[in-house]
Protein backbone atom coordinates (compact mmCIF):
# COMPACT_ATOMS: atom_id res chain seq x y z
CA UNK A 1 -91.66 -200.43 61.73
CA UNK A 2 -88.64 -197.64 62.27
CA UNK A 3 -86.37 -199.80 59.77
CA UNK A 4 -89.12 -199.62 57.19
CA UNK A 5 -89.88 -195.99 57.67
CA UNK A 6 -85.72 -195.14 57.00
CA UNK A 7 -86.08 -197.56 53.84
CA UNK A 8 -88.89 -195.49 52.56
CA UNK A 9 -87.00 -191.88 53.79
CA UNK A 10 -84.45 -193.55 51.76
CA UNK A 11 -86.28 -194.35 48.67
CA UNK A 12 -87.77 -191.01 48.66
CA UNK A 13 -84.25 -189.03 48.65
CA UNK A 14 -83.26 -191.07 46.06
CA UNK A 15 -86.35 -191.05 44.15
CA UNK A 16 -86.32 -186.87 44.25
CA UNK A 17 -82.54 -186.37 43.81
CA UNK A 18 -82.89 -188.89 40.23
CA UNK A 19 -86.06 -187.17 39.07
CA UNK A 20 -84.42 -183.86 39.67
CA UNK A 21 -81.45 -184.74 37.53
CA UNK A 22 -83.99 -186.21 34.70
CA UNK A 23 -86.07 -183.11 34.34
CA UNK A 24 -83.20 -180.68 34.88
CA UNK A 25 -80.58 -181.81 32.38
CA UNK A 26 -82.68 -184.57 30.54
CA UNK A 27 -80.51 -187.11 31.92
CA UNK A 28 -81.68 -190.44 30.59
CA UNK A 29 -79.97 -192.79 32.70
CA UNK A 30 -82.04 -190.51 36.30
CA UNK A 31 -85.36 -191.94 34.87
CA UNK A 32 -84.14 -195.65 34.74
CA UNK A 33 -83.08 -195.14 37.64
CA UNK A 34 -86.62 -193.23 39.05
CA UNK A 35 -88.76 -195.89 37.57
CA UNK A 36 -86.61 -198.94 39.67
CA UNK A 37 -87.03 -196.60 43.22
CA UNK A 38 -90.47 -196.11 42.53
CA UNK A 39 -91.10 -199.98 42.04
CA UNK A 40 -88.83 -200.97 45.44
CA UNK A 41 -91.53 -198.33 46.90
């Protein structure tokens, strides 16, 4: 159960840090990138 709660902490940083860089500087390549974390979540 700890091993899947670090995948999701994870997930989630990665998620946040891409969707940040998307909406910030309309970088394309962040959302490709969002949509693929939020699917592995």
């Amino acid at each position: 159960m700890k091993e899947i709660i670090e995948k999701i902490n994870e997930l989630g940083e990665a998620f946040r840090k891409d969707a940040l860089a998307q909406a910030e500087n309309e970088n394309k390549a962040a959302g490709v990138r969002v949509r693929r974390v939020s699917l592995e979540m």
